[in-house]
N, C-alpha and C. Protein backbone atom coordinates (compact mmCIF):
# COMPACT_ATOMS: atom_id res chain seq x y z
N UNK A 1 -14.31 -36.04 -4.07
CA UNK A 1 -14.98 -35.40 -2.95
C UNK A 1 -15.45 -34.01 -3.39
N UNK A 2 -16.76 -33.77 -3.28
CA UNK A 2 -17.50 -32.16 -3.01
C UNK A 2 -16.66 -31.34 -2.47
N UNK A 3 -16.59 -29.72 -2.42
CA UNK A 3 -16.65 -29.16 -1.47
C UNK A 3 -17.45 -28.06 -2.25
N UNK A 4 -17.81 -27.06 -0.78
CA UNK A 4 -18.70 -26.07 -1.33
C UNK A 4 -17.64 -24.97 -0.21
N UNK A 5 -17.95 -23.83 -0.79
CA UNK A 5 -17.37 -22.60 0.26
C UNK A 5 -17.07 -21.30 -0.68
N UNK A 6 -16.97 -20.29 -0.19
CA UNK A 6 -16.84 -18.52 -0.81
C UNK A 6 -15.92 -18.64 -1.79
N UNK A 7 -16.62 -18.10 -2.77
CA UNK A 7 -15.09 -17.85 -3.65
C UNK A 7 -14.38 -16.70 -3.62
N UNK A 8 -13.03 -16.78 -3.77
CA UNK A 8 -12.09 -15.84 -3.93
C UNK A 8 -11.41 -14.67 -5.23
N UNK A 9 -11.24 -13.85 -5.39
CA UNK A 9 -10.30 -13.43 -6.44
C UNK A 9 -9.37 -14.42 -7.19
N UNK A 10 -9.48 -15.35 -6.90
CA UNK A 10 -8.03 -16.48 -7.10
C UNK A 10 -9.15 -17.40 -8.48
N UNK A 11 -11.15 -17.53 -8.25
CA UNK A 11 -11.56 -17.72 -9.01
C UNK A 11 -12.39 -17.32 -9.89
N UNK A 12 -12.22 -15.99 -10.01
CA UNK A 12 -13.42 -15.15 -11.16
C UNK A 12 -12.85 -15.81 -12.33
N UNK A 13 -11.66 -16.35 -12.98
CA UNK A 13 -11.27 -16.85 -14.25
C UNK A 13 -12.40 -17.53 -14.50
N UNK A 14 -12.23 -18.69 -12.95
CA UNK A 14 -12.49 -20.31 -13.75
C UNK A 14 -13.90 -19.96 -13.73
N UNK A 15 -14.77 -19.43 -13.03
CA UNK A 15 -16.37 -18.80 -13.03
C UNK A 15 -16.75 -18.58 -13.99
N UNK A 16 -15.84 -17.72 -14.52
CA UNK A 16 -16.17 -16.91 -16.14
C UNK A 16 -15.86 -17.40 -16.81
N UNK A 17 -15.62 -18.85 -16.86
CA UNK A 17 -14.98 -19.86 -17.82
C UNK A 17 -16.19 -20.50 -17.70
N UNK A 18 -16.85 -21.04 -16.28
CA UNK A 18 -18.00 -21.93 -16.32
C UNK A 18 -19.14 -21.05 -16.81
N UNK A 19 -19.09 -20.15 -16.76
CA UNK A 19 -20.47 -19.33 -17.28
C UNK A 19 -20.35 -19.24 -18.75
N UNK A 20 -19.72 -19.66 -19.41
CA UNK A 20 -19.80 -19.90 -20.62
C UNK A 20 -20.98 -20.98 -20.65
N UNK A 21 -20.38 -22.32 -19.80
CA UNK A 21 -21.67 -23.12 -19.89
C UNK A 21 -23.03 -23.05 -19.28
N UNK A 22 -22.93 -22.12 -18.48
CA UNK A 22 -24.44 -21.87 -17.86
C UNK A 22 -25.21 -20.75 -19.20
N UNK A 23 -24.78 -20.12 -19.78
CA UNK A 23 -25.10 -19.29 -21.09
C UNK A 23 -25.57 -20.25 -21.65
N UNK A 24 -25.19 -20.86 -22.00
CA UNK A 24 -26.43 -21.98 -23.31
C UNK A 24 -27.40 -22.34 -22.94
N UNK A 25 -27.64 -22.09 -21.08
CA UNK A 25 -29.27 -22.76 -21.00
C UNK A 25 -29.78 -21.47 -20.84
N UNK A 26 -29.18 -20.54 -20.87
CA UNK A 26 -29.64 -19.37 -20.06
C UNK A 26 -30.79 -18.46 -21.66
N UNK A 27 -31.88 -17.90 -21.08
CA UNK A 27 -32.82 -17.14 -21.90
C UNK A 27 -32.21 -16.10 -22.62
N UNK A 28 -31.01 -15.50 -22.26
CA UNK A 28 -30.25 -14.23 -22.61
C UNK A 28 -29.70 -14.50 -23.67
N UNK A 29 -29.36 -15.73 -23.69
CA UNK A 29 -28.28 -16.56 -25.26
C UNK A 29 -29.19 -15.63 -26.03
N UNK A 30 -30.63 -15.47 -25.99
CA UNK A 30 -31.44 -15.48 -27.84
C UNK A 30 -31.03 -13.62 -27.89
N UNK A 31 -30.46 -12.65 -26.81
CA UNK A 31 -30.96 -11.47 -26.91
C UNK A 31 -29.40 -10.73 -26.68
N UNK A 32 -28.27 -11.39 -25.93
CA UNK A 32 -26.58 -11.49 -25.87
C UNK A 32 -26.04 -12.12 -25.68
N UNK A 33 -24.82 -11.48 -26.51
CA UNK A 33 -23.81 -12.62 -26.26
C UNK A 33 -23.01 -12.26 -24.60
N UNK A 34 -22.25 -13.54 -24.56
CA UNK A 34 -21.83 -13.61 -23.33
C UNK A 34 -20.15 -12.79 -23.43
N UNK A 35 -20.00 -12.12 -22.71
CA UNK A 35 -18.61 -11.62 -22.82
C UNK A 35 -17.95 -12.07 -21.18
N UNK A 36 -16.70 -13.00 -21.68
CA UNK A 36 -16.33 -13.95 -20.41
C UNK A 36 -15.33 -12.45 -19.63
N UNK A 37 -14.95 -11.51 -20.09
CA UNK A 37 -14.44 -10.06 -19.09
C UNK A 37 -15.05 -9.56 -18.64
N UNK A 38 -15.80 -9.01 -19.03
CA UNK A 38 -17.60 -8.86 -17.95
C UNK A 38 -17.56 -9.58 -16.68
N UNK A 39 -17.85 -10.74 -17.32
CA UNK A 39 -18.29 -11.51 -16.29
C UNK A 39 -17.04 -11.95 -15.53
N UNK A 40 -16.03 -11.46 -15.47
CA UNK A 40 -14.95 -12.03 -14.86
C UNK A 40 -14.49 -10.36 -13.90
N UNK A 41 -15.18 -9.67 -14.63
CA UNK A 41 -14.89 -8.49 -13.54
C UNK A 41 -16.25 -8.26 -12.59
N UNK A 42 -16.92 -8.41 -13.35
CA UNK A 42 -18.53 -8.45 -12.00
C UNK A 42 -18.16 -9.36 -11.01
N UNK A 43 -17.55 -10.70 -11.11
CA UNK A 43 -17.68 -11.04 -10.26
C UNK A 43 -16.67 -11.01 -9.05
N UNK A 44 -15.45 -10.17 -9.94
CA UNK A 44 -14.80 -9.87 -8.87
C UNK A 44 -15.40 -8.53 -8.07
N UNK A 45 -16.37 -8.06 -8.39
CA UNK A 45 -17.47 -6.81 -7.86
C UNK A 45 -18.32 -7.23 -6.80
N UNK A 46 -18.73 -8.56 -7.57
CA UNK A 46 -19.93 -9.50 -6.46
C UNK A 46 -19.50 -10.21 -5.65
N UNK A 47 -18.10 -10.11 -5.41
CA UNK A 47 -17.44 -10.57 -4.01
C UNK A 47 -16.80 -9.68 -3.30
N UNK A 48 -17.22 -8.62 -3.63
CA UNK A 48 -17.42 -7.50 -2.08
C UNK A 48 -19.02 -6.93 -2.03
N UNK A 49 -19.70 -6.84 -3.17
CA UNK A 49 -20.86 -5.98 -2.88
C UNK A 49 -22.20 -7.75 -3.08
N UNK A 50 -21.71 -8.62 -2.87
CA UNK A 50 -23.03 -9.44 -2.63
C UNK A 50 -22.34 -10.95 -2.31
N UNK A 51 -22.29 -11.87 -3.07
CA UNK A 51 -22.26 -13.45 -2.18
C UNK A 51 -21.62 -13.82 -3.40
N UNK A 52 -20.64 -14.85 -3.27
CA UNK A 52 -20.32 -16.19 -4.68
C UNK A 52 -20.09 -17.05 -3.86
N UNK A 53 -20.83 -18.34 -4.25
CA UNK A 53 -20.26 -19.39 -3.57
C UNK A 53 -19.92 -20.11 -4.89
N UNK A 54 -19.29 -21.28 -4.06
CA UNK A 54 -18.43 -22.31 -5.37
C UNK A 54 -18.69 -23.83 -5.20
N UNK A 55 -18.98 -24.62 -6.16
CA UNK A 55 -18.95 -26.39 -5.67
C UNK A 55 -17.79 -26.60 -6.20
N UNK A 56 -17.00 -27.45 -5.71
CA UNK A 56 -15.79 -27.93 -6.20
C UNK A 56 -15.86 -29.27 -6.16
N UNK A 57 -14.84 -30.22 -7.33
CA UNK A 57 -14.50 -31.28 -6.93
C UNK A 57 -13.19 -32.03 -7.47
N UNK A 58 -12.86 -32.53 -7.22
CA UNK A 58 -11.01 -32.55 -7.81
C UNK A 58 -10.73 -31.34 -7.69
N UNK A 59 -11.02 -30.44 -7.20
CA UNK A 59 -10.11 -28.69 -7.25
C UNK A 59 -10.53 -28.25 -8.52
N UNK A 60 -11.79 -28.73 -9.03
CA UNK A 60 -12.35 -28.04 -10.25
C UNK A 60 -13.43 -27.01 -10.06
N UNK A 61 -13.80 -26.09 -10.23
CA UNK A 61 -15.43 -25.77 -9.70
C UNK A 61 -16.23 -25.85 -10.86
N UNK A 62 -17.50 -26.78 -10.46
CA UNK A 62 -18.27 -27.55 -10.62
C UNK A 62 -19.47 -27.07 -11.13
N UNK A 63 -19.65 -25.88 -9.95
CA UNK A 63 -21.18 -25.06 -9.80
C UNK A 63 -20.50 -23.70 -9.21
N UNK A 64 -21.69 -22.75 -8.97
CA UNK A 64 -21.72 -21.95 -8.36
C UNK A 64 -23.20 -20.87 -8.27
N UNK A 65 -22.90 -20.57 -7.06
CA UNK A 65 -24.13 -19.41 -6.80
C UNK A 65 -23.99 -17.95 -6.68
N UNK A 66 -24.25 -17.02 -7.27
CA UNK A 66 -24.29 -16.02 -7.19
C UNK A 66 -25.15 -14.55 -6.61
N UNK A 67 -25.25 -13.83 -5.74
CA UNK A 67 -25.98 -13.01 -5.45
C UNK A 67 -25.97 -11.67 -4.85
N UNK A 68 -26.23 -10.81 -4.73
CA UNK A 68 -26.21 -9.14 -4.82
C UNK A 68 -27.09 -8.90 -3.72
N UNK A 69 -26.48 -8.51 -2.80
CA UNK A 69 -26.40 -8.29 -1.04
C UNK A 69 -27.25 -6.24 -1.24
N UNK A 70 -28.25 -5.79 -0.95
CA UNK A 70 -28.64 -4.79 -1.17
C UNK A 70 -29.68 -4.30 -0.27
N UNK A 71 -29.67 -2.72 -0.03
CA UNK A 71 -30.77 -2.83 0.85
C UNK A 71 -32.23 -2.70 0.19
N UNK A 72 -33.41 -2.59 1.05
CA UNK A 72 -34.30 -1.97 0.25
C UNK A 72 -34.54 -0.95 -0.55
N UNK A 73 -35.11 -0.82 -1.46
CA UNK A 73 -35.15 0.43 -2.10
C UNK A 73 -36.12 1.24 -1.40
N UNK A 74 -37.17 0.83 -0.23
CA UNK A 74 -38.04 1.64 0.32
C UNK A 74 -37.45 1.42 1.97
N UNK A 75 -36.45 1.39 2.41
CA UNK A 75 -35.68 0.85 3.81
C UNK A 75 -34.59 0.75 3.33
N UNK A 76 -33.41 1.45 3.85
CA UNK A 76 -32.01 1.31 3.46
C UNK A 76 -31.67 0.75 4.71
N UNK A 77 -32.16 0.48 5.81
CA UNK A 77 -31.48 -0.33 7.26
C UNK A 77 -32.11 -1.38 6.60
N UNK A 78 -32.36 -2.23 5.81
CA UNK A 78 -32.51 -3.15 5.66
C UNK A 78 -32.45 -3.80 4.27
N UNK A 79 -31.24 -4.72 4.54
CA UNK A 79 -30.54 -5.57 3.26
C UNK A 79 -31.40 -7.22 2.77
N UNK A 80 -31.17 -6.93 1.82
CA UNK A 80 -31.74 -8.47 1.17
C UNK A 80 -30.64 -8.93 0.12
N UNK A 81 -30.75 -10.13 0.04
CA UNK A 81 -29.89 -10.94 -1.20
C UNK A 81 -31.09 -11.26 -2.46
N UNK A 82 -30.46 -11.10 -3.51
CA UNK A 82 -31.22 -11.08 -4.21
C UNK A 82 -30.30 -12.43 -5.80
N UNK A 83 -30.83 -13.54 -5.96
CA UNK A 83 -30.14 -14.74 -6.91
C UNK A 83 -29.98 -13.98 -7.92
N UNK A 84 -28.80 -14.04 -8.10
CA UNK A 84 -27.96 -13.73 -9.89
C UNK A 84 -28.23 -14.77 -10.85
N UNK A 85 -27.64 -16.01 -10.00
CA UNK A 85 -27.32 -17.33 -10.91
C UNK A 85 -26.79 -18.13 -9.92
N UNK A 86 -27.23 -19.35 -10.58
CA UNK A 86 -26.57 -20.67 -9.82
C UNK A 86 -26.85 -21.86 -11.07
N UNK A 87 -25.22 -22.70 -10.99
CA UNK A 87 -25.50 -23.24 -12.36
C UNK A 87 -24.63 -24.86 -11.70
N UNK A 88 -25.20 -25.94 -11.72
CA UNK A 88 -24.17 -26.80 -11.67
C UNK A 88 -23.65 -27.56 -13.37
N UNK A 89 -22.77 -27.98 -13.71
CA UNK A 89 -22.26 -28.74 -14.91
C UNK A 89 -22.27 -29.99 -14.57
């Protein structure tokens, strides 16, 4: 069974474990490397200052979406989300 829903502090590991595999399709491979602490502390960053969601299945996560909640740069009363990443395996 699927599920989809917010992720928690409980999964920046396994994220930053799957973003290892979203890195090999990703354009950045040819210009950096991926550092899985980085990305395991941003995203514990991007789950207060923007969005993570998670696909799960067996209690694995699967996929996920990422995004950065901000206001305008010409309107600060007004916020937009803006896609980081979203990767399914």
């Amino acid at each position: 069974m699927y599920n989809i829903r917010k992720a928690t502090v409980f999964d920046a590991k396994q994220i930053a474990e799957l973003g290892t595999e979203f890195f090999k399709y990703s354009t950045f491979k040819d210009f950096v490397e991926y550092d899985k602490k980085s990305a395991e502390e941003n995203i514990l960053k991007l789950l207060v200052q923007g969005v993570v969601f998670i696909a799960e299945k067996d209690n694995d996560i699967i996929g996920i979406l990422v995004g950065l909640i901000s206001p305008l740069w010409f309107n600060s009363n007004t916020k937009v989300a803006t896609e980081l990443a979203w990767f399914i395996a």
